[in-house]
N, C-alpha and C. Protein backbone atom coordinates (compact mmCIF):
# COMPACT_ATOMS: atom_id res chain seq x y z
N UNK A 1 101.62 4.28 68.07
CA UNK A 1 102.20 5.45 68.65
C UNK A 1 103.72 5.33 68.55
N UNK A 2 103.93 5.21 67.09
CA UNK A 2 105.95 5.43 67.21
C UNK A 2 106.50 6.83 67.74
N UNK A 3 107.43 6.39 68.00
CA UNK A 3 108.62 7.90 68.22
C UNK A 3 109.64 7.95 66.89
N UNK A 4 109.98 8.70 67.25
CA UNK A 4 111.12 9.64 65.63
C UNK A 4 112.40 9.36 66.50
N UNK A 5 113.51 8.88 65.83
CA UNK A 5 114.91 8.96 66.04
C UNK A 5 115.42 10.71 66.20
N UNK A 6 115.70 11.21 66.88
CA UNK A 6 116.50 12.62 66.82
C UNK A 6 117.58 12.50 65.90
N UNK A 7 118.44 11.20 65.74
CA UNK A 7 119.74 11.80 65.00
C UNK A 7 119.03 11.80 63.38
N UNK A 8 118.86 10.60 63.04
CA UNK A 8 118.26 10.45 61.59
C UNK A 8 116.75 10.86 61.48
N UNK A 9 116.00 10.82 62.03
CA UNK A 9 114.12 10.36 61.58
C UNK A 9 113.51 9.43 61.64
N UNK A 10 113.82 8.54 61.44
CA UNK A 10 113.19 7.03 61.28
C UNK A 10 112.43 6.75 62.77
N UNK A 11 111.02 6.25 62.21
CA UNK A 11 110.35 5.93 63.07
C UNK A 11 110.56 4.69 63.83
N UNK A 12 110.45 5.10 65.28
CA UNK A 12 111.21 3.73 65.83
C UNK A 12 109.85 3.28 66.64
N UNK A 13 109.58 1.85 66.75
CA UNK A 13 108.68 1.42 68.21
C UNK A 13 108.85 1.75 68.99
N UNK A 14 107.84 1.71 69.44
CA UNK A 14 108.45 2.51 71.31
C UNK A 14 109.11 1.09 72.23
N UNK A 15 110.31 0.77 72.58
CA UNK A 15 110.49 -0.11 73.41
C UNK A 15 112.09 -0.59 73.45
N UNK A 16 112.10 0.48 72.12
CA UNK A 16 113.94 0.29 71.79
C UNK A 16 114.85 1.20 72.63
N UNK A 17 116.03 0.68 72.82
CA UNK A 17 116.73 1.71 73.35
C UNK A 17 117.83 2.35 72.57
N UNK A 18 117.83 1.67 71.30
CA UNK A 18 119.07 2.36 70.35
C UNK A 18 118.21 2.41 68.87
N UNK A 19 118.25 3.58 68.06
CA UNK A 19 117.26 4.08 66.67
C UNK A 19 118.28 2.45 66.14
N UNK A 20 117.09 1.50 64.86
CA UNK A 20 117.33 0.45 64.52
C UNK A 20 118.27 0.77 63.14
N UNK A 21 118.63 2.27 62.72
CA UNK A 21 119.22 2.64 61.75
C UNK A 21 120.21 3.18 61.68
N UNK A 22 120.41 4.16 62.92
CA UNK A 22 122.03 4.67 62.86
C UNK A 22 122.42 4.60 64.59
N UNK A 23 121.66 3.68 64.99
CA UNK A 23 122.00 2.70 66.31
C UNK A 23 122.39 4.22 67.08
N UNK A 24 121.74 5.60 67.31
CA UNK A 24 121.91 6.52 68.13
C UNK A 24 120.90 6.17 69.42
N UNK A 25 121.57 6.66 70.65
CA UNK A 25 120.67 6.49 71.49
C UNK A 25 119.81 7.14 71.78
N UNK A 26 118.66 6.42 71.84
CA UNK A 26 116.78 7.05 72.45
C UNK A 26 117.01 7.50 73.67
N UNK A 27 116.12 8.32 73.65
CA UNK A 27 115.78 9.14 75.27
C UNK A 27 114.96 7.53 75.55
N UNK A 28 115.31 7.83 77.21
CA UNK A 28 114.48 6.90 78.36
C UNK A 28 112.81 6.83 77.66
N UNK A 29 112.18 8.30 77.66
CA UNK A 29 110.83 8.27 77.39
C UNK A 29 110.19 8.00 76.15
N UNK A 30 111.23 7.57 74.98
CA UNK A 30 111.09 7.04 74.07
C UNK A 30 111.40 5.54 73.42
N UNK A 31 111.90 5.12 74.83
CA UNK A 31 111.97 3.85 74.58
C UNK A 31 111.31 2.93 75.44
N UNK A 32 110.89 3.56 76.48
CA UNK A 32 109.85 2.92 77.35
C UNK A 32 108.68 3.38 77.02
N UNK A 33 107.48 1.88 76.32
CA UNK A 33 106.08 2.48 76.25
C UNK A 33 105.37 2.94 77.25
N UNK A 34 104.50 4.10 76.99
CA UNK A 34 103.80 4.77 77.60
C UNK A 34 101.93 3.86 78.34
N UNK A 35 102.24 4.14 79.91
CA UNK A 35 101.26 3.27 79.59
C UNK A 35 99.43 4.35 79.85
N UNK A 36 98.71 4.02 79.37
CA UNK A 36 97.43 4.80 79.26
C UNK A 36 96.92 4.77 80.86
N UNK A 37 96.50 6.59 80.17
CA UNK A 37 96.11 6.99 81.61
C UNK A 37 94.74 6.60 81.92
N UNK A 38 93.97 6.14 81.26
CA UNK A 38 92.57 6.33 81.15
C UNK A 38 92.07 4.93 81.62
N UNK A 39 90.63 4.13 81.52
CA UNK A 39 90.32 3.27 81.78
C UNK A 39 90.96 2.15 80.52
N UNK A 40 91.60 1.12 80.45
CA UNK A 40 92.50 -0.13 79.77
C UNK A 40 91.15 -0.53 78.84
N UNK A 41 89.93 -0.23 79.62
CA UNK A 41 88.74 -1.35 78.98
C UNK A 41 88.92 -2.55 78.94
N UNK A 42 88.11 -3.66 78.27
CA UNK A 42 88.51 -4.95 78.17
C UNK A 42 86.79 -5.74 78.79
N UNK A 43 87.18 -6.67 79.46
CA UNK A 43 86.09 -7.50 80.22
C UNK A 43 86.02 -7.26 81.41
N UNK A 44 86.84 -7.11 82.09
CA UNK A 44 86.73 -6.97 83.76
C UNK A 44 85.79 -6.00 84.11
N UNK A 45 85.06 -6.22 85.18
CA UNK A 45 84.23 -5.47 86.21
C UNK A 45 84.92 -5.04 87.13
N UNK A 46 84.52 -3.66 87.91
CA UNK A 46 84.37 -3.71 89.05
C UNK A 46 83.71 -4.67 89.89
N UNK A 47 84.73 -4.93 91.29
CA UNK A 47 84.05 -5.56 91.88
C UNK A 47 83.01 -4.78 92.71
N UNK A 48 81.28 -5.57 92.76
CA UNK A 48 80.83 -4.74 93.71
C UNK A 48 80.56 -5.34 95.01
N UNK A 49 79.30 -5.03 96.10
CA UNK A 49 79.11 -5.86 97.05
C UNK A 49 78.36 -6.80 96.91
N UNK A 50 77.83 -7.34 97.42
CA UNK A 50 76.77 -8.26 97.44
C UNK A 50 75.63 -7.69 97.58
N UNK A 51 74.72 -8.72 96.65
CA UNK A 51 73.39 -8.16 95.49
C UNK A 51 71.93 -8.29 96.37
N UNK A 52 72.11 -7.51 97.51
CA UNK A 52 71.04 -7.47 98.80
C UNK A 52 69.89 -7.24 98.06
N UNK A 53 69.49 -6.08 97.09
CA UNK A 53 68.22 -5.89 96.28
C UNK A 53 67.68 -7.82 95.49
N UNK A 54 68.70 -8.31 95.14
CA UNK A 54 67.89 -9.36 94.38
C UNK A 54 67.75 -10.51 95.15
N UNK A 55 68.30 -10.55 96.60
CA UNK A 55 67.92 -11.71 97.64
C UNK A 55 66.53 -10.85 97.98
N UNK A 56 66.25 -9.31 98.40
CA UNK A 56 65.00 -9.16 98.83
C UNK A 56 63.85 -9.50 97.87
N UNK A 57 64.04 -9.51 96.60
CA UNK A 57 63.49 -9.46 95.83
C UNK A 57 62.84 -11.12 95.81
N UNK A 58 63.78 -11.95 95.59
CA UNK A 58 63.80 -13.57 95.87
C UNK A 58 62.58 -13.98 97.24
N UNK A 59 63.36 -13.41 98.19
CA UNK A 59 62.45 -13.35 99.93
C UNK A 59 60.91 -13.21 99.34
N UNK A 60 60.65 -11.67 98.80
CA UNK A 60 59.29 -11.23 98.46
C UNK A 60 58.41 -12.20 97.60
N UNK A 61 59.22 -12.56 96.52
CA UNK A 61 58.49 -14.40 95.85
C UNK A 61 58.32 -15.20 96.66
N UNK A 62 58.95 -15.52 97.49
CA UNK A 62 58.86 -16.81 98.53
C UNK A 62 57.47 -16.36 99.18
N UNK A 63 57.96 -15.43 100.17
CA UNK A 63 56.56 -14.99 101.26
C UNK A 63 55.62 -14.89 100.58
N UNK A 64 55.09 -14.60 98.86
CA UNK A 64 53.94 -13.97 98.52
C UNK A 64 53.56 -15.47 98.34
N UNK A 65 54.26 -16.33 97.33
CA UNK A 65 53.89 -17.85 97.34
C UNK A 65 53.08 -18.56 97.88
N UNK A 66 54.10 -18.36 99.33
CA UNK A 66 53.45 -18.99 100.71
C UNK A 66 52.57 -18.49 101.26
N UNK A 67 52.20 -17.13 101.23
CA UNK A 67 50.74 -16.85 101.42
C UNK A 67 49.74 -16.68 100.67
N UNK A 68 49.78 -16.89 99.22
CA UNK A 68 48.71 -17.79 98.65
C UNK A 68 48.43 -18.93 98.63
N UNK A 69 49.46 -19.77 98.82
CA UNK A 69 48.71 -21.46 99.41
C UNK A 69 48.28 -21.23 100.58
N UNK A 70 48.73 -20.79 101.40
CA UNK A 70 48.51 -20.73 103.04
C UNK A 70 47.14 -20.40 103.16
N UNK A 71 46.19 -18.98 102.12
CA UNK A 71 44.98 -18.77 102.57
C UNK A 71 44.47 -19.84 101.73
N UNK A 72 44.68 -20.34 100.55
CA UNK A 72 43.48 -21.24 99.65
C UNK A 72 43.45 -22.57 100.62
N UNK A 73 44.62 -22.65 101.39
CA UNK A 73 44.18 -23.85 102.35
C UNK A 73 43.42 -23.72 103.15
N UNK A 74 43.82 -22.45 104.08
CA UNK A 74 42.78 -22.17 105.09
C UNK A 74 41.78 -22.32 104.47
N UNK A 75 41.46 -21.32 103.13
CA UNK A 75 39.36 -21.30 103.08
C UNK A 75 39.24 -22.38 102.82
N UNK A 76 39.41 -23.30 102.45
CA UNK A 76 39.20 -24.76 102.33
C UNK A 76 38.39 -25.43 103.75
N UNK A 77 39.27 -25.48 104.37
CA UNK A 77 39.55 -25.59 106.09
C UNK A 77 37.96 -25.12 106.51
N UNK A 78 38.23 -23.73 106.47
CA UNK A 78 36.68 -22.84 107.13
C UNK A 78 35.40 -23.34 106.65
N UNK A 79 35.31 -23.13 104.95
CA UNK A 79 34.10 -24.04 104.36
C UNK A 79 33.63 -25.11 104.89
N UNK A 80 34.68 -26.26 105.03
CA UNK A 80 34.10 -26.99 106.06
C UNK A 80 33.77 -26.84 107.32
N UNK A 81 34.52 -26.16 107.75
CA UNK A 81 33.68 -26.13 109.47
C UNK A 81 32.84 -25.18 109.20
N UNK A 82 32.03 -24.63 108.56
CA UNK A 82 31.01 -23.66 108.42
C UNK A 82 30.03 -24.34 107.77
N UNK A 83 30.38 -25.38 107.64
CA UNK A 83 28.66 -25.89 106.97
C UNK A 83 28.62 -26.73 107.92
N UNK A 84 27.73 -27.25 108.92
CA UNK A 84 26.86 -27.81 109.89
C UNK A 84 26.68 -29.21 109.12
N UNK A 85 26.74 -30.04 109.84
CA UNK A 85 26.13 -31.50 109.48
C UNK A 85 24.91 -31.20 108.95
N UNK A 86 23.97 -32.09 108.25
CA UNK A 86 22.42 -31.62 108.11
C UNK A 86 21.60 -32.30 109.29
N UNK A 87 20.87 -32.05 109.38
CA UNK A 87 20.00 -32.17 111.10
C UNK A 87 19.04 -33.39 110.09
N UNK A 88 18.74 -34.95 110.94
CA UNK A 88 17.81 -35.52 111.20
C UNK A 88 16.96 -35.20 110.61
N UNK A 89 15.60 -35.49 109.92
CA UNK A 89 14.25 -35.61 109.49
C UNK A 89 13.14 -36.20 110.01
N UNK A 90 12.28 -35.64 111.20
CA UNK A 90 11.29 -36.39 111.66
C UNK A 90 10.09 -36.28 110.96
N UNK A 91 9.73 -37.77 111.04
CA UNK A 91 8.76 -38.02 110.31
C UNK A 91 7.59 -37.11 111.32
N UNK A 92 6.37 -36.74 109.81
CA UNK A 92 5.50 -35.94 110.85
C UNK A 92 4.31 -36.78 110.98
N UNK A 93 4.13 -37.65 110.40
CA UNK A 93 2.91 -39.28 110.43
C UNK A 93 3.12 -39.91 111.81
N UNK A 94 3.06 -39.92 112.70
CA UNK A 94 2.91 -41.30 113.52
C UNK A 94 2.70 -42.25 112.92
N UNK A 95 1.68 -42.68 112.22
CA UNK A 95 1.33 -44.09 111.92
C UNK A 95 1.92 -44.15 110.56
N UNK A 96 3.00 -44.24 110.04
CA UNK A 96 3.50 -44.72 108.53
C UNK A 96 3.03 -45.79 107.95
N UNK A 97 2.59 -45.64 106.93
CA UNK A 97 2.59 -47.03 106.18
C UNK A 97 3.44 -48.53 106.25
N UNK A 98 2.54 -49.39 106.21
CA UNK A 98 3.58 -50.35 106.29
C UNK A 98 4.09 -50.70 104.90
N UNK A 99 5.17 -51.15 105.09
CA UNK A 99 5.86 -51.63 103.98
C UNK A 99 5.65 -53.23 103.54
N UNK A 100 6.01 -53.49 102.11
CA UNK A 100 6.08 -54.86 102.02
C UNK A 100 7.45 -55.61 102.56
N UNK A 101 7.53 -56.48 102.85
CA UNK A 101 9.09 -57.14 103.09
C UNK A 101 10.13 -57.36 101.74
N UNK A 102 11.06 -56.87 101.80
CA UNK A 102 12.02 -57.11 100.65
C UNK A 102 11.77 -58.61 100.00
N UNK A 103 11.50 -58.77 98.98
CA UNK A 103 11.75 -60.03 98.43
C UNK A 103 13.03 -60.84 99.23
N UNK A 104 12.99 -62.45 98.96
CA UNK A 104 13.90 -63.13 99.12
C UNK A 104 14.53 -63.66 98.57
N UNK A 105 16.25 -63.17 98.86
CA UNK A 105 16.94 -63.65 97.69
C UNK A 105 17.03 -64.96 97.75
N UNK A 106 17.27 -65.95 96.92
CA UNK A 106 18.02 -67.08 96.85
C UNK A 106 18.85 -67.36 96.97
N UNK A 107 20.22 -68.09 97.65
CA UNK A 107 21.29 -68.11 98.31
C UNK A 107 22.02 -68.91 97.00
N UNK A 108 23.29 -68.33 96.43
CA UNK A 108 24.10 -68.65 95.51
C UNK A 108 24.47 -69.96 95.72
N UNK A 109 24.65 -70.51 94.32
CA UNK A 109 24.98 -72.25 94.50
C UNK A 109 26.65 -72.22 94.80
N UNK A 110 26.77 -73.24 95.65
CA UNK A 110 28.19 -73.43 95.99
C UNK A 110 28.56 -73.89 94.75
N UNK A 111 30.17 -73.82 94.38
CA UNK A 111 30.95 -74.17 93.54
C UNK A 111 30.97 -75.74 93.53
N UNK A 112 31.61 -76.93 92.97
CA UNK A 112 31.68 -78.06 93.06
C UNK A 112 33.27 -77.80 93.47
N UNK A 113 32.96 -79.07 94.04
CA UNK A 113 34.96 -79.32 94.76
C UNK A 113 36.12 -79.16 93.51
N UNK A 114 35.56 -79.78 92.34
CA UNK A 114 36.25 -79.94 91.48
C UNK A 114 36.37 -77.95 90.97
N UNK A 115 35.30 -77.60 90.82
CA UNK A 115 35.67 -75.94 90.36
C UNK A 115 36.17 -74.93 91.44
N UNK A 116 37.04 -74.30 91.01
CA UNK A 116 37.68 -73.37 91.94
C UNK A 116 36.67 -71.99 92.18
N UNK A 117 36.98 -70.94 92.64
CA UNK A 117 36.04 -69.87 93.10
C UNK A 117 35.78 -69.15 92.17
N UNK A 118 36.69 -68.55 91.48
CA UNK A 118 36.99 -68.06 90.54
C UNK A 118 36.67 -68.25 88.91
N UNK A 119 35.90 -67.98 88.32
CA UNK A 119 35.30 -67.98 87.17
C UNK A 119 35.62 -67.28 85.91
N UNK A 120 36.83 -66.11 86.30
CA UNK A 120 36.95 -65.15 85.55
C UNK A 120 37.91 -65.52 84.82
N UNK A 121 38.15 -65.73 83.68
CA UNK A 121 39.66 -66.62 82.48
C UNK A 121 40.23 -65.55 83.08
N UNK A 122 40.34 -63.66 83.05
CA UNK A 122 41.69 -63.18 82.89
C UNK A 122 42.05 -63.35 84.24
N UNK A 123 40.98 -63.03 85.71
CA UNK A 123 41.71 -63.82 86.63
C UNK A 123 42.61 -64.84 86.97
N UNK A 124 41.88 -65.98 86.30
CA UNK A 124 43.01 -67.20 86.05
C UNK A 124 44.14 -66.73 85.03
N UNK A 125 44.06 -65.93 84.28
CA UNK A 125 45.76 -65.68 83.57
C UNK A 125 46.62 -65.36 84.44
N UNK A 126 46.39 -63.85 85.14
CA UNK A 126 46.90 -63.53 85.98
C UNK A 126 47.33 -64.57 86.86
N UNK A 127 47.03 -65.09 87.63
CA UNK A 127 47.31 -66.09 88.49
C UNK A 127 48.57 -66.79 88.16
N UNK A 128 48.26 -67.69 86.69
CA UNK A 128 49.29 -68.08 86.01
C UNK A 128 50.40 -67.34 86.34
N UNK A 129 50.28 -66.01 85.66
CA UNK A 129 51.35 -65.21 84.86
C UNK A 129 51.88 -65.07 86.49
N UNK A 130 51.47 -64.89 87.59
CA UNK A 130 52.03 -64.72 89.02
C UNK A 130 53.06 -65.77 89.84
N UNK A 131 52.42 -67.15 89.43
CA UNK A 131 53.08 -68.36 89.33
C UNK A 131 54.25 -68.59 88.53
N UNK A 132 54.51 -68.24 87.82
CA UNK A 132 55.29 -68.29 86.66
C UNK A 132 56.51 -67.26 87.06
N UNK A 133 55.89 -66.14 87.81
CA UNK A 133 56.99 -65.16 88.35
C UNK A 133 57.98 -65.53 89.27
N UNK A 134 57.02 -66.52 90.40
CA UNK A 134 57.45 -66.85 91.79
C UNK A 134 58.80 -67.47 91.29
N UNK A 135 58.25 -68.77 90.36
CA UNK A 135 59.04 -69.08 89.90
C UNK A 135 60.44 -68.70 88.90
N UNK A 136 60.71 -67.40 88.51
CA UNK A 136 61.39 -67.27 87.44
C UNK A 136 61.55 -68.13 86.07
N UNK A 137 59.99 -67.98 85.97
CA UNK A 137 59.27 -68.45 84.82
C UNK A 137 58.87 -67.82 83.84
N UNK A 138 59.73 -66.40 83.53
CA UNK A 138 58.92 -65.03 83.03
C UNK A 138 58.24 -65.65 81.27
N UNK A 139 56.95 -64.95 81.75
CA UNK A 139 55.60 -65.15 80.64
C UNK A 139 54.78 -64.70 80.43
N UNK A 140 54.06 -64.76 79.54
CA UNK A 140 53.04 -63.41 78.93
C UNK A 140 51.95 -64.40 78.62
N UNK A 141 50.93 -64.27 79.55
CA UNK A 141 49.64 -64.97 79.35
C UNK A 141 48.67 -64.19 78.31
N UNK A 142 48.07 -64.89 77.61
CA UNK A 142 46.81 -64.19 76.78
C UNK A 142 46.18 -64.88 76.29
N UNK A 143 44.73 -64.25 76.70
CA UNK A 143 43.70 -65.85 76.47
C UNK A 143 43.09 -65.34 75.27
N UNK A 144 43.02 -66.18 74.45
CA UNK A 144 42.06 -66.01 72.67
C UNK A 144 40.94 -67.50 72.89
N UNK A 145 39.56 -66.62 72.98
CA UNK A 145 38.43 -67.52 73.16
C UNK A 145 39.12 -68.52 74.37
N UNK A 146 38.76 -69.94 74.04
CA UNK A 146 38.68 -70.84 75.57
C UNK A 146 40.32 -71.24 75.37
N UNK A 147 41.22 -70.72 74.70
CA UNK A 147 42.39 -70.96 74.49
C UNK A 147 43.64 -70.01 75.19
N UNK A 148 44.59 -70.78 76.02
CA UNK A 148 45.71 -69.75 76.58
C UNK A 148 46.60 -69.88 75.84
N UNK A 149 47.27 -68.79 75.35
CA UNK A 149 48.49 -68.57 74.67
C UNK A 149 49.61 -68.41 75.79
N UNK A 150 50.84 -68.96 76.31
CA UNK A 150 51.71 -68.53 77.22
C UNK A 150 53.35 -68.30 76.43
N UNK A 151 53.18 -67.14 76.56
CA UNK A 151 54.76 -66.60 75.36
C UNK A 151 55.44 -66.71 76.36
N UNK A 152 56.50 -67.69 76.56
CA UNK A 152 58.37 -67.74 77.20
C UNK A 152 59.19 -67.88 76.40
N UNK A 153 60.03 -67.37 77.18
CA UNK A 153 61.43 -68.35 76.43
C UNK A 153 61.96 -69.51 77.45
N UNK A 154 61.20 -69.80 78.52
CA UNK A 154 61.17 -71.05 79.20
C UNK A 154 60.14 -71.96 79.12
N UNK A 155 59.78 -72.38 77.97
CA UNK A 155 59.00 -73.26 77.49
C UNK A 155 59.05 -74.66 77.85
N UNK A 156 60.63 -75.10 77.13
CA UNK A 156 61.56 -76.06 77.51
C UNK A 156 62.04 -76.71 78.45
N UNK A 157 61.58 -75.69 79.98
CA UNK A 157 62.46 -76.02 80.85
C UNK A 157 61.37 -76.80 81.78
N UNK A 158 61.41 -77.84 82.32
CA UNK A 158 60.31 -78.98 82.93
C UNK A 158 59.87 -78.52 84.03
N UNK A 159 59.76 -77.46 84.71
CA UNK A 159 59.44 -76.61 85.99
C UNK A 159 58.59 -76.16 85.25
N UNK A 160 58.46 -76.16 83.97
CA UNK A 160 57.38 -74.95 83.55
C UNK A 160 55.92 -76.19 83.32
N UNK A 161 55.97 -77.05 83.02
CA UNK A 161 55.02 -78.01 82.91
C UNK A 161 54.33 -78.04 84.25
N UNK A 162 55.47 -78.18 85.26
CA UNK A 162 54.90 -78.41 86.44
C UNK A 162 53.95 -77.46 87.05
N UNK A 163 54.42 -75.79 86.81
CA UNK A 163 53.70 -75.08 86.79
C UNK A 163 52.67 -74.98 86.46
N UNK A 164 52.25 -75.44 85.34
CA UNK A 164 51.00 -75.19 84.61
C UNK A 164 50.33 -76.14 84.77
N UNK A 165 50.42 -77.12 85.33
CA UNK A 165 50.03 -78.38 86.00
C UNK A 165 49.20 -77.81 87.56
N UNK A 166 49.91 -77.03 88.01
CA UNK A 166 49.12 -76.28 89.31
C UNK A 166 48.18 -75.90 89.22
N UNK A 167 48.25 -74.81 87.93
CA UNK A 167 47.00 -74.31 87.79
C UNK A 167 46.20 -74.18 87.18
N UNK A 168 46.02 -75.87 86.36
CA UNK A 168 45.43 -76.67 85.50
C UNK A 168 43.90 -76.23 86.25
N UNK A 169 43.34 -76.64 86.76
CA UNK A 169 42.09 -76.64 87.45
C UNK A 169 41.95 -75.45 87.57
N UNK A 170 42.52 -74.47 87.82
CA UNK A 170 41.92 -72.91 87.65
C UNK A 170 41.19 -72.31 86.23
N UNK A 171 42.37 -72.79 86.01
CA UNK A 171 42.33 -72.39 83.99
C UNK A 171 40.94 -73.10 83.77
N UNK A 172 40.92 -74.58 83.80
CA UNK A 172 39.53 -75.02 83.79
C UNK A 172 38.43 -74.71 83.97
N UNK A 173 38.06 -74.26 85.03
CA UNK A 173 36.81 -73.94 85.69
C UNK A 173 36.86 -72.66 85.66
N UNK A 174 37.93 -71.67 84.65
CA UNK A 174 37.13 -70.56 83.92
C UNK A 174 36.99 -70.42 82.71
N UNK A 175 36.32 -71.94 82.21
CA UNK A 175 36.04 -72.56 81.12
C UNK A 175 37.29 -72.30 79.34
N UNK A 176 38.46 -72.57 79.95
CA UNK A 176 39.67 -72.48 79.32
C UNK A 176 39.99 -74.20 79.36
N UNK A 177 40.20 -74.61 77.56
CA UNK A 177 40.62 -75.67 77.14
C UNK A 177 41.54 -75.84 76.90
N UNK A 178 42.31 -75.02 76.48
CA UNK A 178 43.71 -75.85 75.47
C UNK A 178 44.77 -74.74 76.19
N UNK A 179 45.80 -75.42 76.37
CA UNK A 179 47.48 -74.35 76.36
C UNK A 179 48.15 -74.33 75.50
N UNK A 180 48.76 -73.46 74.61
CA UNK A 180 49.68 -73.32 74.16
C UNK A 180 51.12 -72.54 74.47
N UNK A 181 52.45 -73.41 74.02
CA UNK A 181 53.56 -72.78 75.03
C UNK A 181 54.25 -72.10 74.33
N UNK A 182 54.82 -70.78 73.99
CA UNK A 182 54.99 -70.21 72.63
C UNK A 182 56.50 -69.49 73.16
N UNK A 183 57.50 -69.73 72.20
CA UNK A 183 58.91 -68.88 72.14
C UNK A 183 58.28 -67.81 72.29
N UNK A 184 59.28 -66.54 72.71
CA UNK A 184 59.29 -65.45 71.91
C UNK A 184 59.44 -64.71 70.75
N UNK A 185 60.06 -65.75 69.63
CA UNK A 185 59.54 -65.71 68.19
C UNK A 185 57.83 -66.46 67.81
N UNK A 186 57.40 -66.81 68.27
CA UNK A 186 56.09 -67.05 67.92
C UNK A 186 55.82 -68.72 67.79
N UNK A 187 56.93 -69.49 67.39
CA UNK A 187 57.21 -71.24 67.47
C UNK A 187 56.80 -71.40 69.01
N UNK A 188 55.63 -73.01 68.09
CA UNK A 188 55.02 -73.38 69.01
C UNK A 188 55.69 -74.39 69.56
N UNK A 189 56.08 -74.51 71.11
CA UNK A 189 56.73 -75.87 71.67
C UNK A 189 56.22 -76.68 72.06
N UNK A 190 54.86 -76.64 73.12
CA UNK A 190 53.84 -77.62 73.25
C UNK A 190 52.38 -76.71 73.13
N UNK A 191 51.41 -77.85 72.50
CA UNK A 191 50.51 -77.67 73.01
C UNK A 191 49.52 -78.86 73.58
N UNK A 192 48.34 -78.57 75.05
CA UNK A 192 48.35 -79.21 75.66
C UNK A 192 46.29 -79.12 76.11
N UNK A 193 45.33 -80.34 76.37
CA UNK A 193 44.33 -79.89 76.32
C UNK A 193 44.57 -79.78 78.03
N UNK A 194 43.91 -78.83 78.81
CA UNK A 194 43.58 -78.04 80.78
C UNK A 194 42.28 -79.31 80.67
């Protein structure tokens, strides 16, 4: 939106106060830009109030929510107290048959002093591998046939013998022979017959 110089012509910007060509002076309203009457546009909003429709809206999810769990609990609730225990069965015989007497079991053989209770190898790993914890002995028990594999990287360290010395007789008497003490690369450091 230029303006025209009155003395010469020349189109001037709007913001000058003297034409840039024969330096005559601009009217006031031609040298001050004009500013628009209309809406500027751009990004700005109006500000409005606060968005009462989408909190009710929010509220109405909540309450409907909560009163669909609320009844699937209740009928839950009622079902049960609406079904009655089942009532007793009297016999309608007076004289019932007699029965035979249950067979008699045979009373399990005690363990020997020397065998522990426990019979089960991965039981006894576990055990190990629990021992080994107490201690900060960390190890990975795994039994292959009557053989324990024990992966550390405290193989080396003489607490760990002692350990496995504890629970030598466990390992045993869940018919486990041999130890082996294994890095965590797979090198074997001892092996030992339980």
């Amino acid at each position: 939106m230029n303006t025209v110089c009155p003395a010469c012509g020349v189109a001037v910007v709007p913001g000058y106060v003297k034409c840039p060509k024969c330096h005559a002076r601009l009217s006031l309203r031609a040298a001050r830009p004009q500013r628009p009457a209309a809406d500027p546009g751009g990004t700005t909003l109006d500000r409005k109030g606060f968005p009462i429709a989408a909190v009710i809206v929010a509220l109405g999810v909540a309450a409907a929510i909560i009163l669909v769990f609320g009844v699937r609990g209740s009928s839950k609730k009622t079902e049960a107290e609406a079904s009655p225990p089942p009532e007793p069965i009297e016999a309608s015989n007076p004289n019932p048959p007699s029965r035979a007497p249950p067979p008699a079991i045979a009373p399990a053989p005690t363990p020997a002093a020397s065998q522990p209770a426990t019979q089960d190898p991965a039981a006894a790993a576990a055990d190990l591998e629990g021992t080994l914890r107490k201690q900060r002995l960390w190890g990975r028990v795994v039994i292959t046939g009557p053989r324990v594999d024990l992966r550390s990287g405290s193989c080396g360290d003489p607490t760990m013998r002692s350990a496995i010395d504890s629970k030598r007789p466990l390992l045993r008497g869940a018919g486990l022979t041999k130890l082996r003490c294994l890095e965590q690369s797979g090198a074997v450091v001892f092996e030992r017959d339980l």
